[in-house]
PDB file of N, CA and C in Angstrom:
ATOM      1  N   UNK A   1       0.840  -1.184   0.000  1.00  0.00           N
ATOM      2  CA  UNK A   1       0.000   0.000   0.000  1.00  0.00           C
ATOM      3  C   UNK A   1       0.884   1.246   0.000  1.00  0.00           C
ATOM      4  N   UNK A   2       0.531   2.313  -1.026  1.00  0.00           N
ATOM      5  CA  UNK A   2       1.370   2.984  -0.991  1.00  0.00           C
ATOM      6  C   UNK A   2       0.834   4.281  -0.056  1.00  0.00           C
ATOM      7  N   UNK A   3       1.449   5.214   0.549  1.00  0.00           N
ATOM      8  CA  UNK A   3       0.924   6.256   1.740  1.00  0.00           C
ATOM      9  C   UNK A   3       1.003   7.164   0.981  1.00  0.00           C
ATOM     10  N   UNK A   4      -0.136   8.550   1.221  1.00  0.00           N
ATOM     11  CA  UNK A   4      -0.149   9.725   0.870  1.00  0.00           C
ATOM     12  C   UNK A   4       0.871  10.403   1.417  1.00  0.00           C
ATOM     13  N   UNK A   5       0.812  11.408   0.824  1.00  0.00           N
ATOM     14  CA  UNK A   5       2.005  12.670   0.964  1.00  0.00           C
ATOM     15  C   UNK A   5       1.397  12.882   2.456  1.00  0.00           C
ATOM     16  N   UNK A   6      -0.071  12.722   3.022  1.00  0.00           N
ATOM     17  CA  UNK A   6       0.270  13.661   4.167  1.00  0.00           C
ATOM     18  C   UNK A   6       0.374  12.783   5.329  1.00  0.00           C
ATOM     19  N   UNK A   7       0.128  11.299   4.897  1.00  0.00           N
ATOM     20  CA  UNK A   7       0.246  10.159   5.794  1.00  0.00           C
ATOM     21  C   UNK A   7       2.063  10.318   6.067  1.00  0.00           C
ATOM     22  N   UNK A   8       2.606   9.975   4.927  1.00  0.00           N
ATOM     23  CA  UNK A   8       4.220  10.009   4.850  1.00  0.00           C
ATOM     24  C   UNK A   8       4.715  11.445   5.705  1.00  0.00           C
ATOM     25  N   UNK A   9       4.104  12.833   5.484  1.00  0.00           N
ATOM     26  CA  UNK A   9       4.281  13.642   6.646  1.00  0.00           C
ATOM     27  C   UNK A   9       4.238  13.062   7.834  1.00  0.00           C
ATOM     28  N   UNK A  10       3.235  12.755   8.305  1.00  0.00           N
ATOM     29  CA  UNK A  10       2.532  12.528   9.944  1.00  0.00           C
ATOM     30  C   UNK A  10       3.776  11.435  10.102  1.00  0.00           C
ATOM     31  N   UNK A  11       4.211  10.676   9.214  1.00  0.00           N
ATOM     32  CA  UNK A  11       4.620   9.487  10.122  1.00  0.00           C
ATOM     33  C   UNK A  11       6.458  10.411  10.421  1.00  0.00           C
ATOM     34  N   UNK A  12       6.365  10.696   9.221  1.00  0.00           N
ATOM     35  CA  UNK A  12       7.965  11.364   9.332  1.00  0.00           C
ATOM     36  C   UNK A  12       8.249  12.045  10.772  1.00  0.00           C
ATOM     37  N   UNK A  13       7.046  12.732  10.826  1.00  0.00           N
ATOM     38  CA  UNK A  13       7.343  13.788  12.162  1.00  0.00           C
ATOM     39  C   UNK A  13       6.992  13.221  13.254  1.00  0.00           C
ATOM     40  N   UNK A  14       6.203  12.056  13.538  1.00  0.00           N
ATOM     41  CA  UNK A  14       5.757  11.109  14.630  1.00  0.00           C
ATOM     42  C   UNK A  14       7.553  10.471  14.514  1.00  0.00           C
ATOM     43  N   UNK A  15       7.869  10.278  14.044  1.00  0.00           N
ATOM     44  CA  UNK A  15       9.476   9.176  13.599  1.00  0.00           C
ATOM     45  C   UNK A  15      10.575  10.497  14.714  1.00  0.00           C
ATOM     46  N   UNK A  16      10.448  11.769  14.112  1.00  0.00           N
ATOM     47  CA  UNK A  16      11.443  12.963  14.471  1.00  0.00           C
ATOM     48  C   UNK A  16      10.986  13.235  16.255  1.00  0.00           C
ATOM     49  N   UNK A  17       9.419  13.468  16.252  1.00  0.00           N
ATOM     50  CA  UNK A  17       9.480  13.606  17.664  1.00  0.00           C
ATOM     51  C   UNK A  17       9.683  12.380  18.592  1.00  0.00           C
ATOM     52  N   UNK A  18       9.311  10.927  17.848  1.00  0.00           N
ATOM     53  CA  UNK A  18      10.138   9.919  19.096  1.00  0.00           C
ATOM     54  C   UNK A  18      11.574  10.140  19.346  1.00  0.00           C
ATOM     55  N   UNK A  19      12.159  10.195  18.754  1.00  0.00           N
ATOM     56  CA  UNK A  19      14.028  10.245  18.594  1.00  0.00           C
ATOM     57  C   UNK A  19      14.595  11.126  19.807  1.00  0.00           C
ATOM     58  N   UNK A  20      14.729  10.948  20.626  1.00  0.00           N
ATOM     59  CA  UNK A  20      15.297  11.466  21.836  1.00  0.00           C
ATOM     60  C   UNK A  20      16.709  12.361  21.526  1.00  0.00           C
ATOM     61  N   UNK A  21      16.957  11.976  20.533  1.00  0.00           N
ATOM     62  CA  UNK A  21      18.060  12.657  19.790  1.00  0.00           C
ATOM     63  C   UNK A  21      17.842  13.628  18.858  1.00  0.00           C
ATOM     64  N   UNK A  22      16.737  14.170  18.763  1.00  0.00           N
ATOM     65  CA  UNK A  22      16.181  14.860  17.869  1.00  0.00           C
ATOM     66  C   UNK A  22      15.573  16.014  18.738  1.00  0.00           C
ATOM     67  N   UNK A  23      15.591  17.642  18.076  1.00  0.00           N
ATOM     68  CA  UNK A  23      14.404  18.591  18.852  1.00  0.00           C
ATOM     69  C   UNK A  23      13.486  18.546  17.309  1.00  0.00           C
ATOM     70  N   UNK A  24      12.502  17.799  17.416  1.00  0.00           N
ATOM     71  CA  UNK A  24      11.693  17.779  16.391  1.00  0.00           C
ATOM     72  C   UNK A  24      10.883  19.333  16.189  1.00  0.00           C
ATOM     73  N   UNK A  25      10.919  19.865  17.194  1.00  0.00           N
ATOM     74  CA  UNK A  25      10.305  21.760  17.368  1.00  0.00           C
ATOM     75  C   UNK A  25      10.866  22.169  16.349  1.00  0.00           C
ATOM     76  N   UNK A  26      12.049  22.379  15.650  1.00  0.00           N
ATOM     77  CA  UNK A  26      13.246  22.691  15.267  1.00  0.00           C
ATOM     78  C   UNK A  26      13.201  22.236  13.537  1.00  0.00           C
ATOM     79  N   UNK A  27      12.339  21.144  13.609  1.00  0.00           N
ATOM     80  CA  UNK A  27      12.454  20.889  12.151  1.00  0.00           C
ATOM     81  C   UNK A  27      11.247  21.003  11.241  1.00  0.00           C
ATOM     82  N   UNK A  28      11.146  21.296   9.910  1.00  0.00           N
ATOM     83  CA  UNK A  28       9.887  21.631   9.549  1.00  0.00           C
ATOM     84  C   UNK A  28      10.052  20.096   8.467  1.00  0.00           C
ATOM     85  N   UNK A  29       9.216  19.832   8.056  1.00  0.00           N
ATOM     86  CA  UNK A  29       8.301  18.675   7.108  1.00  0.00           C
ATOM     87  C   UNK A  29       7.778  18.612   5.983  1.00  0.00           C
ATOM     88  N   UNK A  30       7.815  18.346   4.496  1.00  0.00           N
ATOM     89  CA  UNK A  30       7.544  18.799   3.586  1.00  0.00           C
ATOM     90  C   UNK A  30       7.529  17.659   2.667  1.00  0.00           C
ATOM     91  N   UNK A  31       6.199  16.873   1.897  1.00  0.00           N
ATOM     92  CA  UNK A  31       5.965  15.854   1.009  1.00  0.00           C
ATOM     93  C   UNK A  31       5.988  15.986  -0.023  1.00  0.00           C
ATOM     94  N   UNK A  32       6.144  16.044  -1.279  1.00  0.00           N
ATOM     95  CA  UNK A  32       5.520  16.051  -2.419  1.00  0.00           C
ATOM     96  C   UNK A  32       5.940  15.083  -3.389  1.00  0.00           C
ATOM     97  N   UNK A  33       5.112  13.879  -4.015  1.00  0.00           N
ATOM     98  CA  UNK A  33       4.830  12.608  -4.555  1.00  0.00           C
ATOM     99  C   UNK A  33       6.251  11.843  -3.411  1.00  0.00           C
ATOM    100  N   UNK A  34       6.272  11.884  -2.268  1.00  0.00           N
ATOM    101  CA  UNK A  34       7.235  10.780  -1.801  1.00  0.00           C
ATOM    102  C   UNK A  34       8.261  10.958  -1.547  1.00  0.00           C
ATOM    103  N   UNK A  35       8.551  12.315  -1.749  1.00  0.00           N
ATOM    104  CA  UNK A  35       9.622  12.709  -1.430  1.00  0.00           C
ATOM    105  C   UNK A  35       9.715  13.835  -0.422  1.00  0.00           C
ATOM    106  N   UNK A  36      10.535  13.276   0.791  1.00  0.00           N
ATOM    107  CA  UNK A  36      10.207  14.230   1.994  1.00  0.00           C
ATOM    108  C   UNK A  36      11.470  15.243   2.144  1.00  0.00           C
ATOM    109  N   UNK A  37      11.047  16.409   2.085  1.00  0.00           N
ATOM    110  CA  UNK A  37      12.389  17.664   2.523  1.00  0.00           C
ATOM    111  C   UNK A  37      12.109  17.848   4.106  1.00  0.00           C
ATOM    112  N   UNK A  38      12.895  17.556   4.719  1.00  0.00           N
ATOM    113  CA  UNK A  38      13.508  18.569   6.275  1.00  0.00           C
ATOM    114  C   UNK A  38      14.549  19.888   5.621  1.00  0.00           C
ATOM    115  N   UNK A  39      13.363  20.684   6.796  1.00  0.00           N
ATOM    116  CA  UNK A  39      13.924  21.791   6.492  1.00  0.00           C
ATOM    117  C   UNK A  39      14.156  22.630   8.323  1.00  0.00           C
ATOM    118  N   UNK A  40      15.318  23.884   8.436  1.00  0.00           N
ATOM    119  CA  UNK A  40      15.233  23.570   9.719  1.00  0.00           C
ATOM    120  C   UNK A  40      16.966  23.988  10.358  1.00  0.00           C
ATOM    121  N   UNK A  41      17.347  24.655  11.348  1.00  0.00           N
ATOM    122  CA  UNK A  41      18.479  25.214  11.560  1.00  0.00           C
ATOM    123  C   UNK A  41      18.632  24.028  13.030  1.00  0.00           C
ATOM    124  N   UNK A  42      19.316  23.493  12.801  1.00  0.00           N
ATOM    125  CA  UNK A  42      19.816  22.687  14.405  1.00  0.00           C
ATOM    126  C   UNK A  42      21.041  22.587  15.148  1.00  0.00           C
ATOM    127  N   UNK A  43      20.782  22.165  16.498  1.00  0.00           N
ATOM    128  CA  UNK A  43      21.938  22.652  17.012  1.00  0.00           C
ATOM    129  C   UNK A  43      23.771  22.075  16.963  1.00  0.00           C
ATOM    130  N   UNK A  44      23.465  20.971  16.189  1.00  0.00           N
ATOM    131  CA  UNK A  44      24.463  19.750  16.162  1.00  0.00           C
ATOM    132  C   UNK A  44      24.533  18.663  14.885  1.00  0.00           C
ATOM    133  N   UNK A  45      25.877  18.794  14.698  1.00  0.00           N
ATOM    134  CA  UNK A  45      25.869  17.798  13.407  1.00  0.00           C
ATOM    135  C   UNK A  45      24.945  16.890  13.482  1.00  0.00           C
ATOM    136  N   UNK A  46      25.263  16.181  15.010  1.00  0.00           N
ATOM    137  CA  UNK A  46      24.888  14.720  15.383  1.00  0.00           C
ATOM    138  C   UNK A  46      23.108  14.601  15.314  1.00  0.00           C
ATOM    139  N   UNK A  47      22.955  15.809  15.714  1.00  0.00           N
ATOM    140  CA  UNK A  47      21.359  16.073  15.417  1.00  0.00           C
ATOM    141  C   UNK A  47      21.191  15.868  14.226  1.00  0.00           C
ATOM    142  N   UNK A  48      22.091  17.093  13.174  1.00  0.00           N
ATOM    143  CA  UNK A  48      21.194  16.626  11.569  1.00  0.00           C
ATOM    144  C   UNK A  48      21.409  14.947  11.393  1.00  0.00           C
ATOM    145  N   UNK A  49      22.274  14.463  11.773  1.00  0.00           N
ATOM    146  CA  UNK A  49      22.512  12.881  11.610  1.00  0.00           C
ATOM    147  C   UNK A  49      21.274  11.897  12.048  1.00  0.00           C
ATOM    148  N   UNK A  50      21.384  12.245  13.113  1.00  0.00           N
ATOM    149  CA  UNK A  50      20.139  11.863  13.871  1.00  0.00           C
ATOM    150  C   UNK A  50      18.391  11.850  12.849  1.00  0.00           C
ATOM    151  N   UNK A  51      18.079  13.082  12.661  1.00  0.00           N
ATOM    152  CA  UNK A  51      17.198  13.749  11.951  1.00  0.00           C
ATOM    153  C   UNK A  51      17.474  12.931  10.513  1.00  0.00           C
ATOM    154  N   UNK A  52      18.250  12.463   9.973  1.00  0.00           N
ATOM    155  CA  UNK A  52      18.244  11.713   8.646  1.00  0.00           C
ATOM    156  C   UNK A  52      17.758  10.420   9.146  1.00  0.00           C
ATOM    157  N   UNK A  53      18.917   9.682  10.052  1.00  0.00           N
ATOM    158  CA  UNK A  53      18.389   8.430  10.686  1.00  0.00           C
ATOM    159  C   UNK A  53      16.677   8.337  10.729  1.00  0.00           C
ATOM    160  N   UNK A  54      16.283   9.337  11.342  1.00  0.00           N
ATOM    161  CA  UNK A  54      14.790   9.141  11.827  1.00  0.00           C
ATOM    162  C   UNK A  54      13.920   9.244  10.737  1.00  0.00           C
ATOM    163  N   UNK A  55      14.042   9.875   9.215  1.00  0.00           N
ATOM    164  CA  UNK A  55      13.581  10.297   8.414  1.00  0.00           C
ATOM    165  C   UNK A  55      13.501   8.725   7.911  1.00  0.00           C
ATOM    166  N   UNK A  56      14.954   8.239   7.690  1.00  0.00           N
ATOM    167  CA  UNK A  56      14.869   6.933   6.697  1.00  0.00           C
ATOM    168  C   UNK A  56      14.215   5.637   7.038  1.00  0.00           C
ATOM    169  N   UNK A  57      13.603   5.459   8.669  1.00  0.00           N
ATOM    170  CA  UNK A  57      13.112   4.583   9.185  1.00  0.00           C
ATOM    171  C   UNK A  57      11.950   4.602   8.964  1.00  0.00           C
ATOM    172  N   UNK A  58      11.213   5.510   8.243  1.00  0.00           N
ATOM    173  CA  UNK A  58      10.052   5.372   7.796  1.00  0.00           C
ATOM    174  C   UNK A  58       9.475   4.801   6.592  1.00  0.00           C
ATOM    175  N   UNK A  59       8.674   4.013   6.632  1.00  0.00           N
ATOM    176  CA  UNK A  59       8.225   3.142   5.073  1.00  0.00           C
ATOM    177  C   UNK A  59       7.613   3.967   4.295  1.00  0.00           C
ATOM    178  N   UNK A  60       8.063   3.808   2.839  1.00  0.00           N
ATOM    179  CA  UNK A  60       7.175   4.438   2.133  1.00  0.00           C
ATOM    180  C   UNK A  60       7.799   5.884   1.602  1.00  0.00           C
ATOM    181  N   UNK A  61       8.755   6.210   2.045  1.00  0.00           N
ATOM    182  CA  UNK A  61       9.834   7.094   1.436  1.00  0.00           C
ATOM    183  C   UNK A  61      10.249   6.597   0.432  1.00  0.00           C
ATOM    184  N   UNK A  62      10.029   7.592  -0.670  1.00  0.00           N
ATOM    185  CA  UNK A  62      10.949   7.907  -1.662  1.00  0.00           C
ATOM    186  C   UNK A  62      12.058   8.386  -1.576  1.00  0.00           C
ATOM    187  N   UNK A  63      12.366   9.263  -1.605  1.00  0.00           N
ATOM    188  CA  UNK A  63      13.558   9.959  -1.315  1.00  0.00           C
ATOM    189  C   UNK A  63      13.379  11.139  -0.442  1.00  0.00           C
ATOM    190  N   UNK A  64      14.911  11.582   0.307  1.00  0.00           N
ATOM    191  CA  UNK A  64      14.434  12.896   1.099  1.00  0.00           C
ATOM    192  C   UNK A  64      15.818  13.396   0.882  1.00  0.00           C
ATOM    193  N   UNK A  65      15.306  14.764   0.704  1.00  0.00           N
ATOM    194  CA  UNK A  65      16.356  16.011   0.532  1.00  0.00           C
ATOM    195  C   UNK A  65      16.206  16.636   2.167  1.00  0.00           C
ATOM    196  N   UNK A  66      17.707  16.962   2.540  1.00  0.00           N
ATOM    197  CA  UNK A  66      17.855  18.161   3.499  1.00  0.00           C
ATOM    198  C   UNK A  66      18.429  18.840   3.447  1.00  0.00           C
ATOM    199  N   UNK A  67      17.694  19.695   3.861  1.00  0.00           N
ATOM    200  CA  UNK A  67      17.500  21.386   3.648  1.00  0.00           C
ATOM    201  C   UNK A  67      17.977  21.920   4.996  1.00  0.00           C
ATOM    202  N   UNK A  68      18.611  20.995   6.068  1.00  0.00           N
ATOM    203  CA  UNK A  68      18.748  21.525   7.218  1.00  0.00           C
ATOM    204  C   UNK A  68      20.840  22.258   7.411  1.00  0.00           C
ATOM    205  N   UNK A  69      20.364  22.975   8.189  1.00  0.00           N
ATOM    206  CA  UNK A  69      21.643  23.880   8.421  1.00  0.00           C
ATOM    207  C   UNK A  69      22.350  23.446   9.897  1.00  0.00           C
ATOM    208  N   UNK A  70      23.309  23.737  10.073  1.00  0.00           N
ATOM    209  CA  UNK A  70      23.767  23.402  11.718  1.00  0.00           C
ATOM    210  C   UNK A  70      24.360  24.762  11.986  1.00  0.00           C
ATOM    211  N   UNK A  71      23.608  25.346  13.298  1.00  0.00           N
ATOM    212  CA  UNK A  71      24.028  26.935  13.681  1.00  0.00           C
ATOM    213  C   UNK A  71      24.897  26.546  15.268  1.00  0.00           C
ATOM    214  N   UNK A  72      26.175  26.168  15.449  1.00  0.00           N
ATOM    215  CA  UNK A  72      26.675  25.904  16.598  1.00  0.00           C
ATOM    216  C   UNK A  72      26.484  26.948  17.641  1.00  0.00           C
ATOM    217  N   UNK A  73      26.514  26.594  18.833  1.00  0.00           N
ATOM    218  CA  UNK A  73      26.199  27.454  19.536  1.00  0.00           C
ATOM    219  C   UNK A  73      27.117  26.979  21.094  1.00  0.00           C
ATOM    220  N   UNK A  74      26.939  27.963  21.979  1.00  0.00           N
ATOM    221  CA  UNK A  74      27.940  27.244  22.989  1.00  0.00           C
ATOM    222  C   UNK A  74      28.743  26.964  23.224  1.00  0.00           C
ATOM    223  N   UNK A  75      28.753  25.572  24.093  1.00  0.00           N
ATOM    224  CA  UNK A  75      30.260  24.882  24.078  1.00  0.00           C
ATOM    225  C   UNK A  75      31.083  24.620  22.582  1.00  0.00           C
ATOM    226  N   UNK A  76      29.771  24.177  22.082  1.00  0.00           N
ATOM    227  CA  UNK A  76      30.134  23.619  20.529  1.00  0.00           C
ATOM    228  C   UNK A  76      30.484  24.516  19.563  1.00  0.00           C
ATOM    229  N   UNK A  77      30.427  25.862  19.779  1.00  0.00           N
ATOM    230  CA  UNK A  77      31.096  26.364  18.899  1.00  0.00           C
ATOM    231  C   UNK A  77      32.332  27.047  18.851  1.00  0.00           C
ATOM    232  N   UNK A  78      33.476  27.097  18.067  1.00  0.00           N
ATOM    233  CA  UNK A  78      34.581  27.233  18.062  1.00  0.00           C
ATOM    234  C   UNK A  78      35.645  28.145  16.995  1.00  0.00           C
ATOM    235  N   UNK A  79      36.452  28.939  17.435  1.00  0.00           N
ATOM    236  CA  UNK A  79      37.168  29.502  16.295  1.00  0.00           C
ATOM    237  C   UNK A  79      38.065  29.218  15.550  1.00  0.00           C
ATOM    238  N   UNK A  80      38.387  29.776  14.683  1.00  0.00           N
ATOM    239  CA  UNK A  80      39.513  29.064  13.300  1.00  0.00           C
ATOM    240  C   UNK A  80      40.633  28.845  14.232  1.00  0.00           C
ATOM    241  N   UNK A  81      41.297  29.384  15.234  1.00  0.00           N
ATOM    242  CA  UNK A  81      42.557  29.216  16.110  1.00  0.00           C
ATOM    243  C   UNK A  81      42.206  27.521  16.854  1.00  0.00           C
ATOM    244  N   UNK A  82      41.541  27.716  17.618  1.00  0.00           N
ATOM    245  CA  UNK A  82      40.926  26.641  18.095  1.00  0.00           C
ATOM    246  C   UNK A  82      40.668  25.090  17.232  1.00  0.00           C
ATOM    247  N   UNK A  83      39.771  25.036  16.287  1.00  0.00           N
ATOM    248  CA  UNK A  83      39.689  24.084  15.110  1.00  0.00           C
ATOM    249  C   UNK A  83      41.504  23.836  14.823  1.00  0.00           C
ATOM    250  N   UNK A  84      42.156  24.626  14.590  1.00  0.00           N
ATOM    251  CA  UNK A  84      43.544  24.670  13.796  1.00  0.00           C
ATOM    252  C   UNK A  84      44.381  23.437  14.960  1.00  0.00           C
ATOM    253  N   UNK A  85      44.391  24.360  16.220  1.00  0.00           N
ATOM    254  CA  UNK A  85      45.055  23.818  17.082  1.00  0.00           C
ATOM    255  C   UNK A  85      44.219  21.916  17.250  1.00  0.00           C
ATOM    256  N   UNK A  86      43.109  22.009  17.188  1.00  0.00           N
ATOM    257  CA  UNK A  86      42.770  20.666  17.560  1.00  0.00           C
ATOM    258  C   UNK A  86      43.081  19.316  15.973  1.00  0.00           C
ATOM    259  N   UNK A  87      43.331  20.278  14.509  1.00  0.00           N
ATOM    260  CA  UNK A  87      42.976  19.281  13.925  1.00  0.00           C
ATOM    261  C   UNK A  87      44.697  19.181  14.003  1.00  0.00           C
ATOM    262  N   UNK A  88      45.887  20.021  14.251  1.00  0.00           N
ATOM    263  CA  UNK A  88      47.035  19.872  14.216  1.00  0.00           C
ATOM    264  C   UNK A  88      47.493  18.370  15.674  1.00  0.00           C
ATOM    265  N   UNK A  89      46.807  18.340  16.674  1.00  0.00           N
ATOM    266  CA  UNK A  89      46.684  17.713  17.507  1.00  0.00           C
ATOM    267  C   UNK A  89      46.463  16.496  17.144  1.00  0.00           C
ATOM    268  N   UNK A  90      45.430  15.939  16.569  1.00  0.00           N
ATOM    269  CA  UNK A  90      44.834  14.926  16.388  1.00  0.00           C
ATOM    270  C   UNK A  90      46.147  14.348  14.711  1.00  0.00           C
ATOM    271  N   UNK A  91      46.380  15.484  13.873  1.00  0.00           N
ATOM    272  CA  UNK A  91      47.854  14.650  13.002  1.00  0.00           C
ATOM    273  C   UNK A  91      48.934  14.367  13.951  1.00  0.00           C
ATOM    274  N   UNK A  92      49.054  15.337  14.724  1.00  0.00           N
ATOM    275  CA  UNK A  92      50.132  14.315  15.229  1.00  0.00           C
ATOM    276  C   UNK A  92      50.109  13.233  16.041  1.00  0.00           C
ATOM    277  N   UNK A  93      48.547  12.837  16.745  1.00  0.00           N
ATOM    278  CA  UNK A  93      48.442  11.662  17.447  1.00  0.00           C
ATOM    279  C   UNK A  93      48.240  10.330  16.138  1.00  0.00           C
ATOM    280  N   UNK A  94      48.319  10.310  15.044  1.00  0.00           N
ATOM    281  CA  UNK A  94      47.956   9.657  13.880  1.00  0.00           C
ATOM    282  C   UNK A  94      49.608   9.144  12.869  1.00  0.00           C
ATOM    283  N   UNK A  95      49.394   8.413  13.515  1.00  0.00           N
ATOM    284  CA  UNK A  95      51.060   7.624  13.117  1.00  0.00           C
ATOM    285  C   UNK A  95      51.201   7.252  11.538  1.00  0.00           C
ATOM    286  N   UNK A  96      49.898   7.153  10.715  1.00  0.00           N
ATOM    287  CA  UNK A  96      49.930   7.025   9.577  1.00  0.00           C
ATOM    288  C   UNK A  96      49.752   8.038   8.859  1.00  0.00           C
ATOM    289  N   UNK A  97      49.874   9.221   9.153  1.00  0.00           N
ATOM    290  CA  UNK A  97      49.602  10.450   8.251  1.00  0.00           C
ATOM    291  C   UNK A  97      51.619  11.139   8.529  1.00  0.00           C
ATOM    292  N   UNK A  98      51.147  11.077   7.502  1.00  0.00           N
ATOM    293  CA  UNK A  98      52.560  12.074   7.063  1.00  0.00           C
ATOM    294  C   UNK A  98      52.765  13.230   7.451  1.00  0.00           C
ATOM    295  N   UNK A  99      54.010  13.433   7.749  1.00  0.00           N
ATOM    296  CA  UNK A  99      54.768  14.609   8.169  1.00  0.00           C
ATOM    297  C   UNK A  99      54.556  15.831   7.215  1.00  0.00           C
ATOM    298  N   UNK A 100      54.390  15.538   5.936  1.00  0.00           N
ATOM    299  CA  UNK A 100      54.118  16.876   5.047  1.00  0.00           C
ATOM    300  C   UNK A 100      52.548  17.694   4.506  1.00  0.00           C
ATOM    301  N   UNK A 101      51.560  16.315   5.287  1.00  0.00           N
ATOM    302  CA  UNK A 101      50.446  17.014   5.643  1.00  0.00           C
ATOM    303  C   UNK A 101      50.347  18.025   6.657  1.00  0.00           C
ATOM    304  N   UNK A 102      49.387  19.395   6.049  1.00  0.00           N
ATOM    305  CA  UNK A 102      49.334  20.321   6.466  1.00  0.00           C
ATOM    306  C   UNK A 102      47.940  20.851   6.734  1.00  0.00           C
ATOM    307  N   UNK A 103      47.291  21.741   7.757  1.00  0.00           N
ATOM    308  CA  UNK A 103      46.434  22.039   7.778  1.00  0.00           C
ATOM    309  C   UNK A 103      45.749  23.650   7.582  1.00  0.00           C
ATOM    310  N   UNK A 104      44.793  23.880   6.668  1.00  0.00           N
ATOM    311  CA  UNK A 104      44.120  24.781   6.736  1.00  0.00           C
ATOM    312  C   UNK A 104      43.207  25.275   7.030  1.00  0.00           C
ATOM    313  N   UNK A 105      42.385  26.743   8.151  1.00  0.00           N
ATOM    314  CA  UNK A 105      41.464  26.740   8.640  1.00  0.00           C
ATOM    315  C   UNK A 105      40.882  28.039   8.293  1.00  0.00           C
ATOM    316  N   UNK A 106      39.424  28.471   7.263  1.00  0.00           N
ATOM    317  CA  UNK A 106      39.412  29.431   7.210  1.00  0.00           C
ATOM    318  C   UNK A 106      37.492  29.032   7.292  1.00  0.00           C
ATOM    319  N   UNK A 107      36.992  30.453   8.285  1.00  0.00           N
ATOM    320  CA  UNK A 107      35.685  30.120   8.345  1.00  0.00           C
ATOM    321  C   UNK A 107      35.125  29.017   8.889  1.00  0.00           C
ATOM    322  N   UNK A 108      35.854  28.547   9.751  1.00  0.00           N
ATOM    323  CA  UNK A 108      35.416  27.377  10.098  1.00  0.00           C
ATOM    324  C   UNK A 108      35.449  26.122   9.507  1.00  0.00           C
ATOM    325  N   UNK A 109      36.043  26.369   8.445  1.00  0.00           N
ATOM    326  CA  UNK A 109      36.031  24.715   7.178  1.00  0.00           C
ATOM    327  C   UNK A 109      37.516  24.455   7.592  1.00  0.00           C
ATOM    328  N   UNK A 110      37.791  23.175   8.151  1.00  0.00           N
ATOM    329  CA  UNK A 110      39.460  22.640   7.775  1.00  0.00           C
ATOM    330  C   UNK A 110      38.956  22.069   6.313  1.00  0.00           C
ATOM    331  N   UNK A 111      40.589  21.944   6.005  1.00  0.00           N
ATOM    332  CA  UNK A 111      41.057  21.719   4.919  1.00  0.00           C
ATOM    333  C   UNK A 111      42.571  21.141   4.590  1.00  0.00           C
ATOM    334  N   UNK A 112      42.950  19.902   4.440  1.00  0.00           N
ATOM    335  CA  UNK A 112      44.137  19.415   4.476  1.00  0.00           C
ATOM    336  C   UNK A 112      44.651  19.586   3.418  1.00  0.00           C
ATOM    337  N   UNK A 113      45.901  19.111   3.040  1.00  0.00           N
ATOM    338  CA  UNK A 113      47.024  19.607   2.192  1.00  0.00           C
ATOM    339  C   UNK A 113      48.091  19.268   2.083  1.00  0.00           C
ATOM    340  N   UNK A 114      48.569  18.516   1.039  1.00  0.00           N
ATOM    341  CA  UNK A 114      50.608  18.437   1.164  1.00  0.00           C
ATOM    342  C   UNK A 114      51.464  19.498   1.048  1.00  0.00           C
ATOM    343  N   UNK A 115      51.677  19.689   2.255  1.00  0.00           N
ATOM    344  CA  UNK A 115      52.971  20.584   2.292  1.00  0.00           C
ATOM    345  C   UNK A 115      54.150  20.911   1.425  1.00  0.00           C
ATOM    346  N   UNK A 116      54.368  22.240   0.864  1.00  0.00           N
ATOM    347  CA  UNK A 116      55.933  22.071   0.313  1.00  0.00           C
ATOM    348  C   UNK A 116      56.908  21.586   1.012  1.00  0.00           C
ATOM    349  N   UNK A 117      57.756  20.712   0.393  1.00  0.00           N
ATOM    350  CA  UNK A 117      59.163  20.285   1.028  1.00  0.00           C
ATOM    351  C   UNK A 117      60.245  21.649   1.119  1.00  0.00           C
ATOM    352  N   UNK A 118      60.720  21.395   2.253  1.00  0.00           N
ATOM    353  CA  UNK A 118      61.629  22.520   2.478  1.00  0.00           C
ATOM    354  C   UNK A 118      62.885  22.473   1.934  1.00  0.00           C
ATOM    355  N   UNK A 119      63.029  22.782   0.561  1.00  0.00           N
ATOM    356  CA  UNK A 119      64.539  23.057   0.312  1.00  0.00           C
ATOM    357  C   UNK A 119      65.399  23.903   0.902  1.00  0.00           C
ATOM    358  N   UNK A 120      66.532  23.513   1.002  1.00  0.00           N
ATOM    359  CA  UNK A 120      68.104  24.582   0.837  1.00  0.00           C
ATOM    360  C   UNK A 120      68.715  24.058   0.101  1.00  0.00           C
ATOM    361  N   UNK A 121      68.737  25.652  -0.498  1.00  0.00           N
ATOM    362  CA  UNK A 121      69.764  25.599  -1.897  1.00  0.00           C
ATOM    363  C   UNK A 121      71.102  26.163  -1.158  1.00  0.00           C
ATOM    364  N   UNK A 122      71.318  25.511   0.271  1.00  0.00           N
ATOM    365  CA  UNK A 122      72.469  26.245   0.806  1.00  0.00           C
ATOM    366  C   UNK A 122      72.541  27.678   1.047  1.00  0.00           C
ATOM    367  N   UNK A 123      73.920  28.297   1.502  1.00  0.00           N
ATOM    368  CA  UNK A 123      73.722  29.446   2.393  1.00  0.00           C
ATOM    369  C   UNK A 123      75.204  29.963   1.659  1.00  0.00           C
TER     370      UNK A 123
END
């Protein structure tokens, strides 16, 4: 049996507000032929993760697009100095990454990189 667009709503958002991992307040709901959009600013990756999880456990999905954003806030949010220092931390606890990987942090996006090798052409 296949479910209407507004059955496939109801269940989507019955799916988002069980999820204890989810602020279903936070997310909006949107059908059309089977295909469900979340739409919706949240507080945590792990949330939008979450919020997909809960979306795909529902029967009768077609496909779903998200439209959701993550606005950090708090503890969780952090500056380019900060990000820099932690992803430089974590290469050097990583025994298989190379010495000439390098890291870049702008806006909040890292971004890795092979390093130039340091020549001397002597002195």
């Amino acid at each position: 049996m296949t479910k209407t667009d507004m059955q496939l709503k109801q269940d989507v958002e019955a799916e988002l507000a069980w999820d204890p991992r989810v602020n279903a307040a936070q997310i909006g709901v949107s059908v059309d032929n089977g295909t469900v959009t979340l739409l919706g600013a949240l507080d945590s990756y792990a949330e939008k993760w979450a919020a997909n999880d809960a979306s795909k456990r529902v029967s009768g999905l077609r496909a779903l697009a998200e439209d959701l954003t993550v606005k950090l806030t708090g503890v969780h949010a952090r500056d380019d100095s900060a990000i820099a220092a932690a992803g430089l931390h974590a290469l050097d606890w990583d025994v298989w990454v190379p010495s000439s990987v390098a890291l870049d942090v702008e806006a909040g996006w890292r971004t890795w990189r092979m390093a130039r090798p340091h020549i001397n052409f002597g002195t």
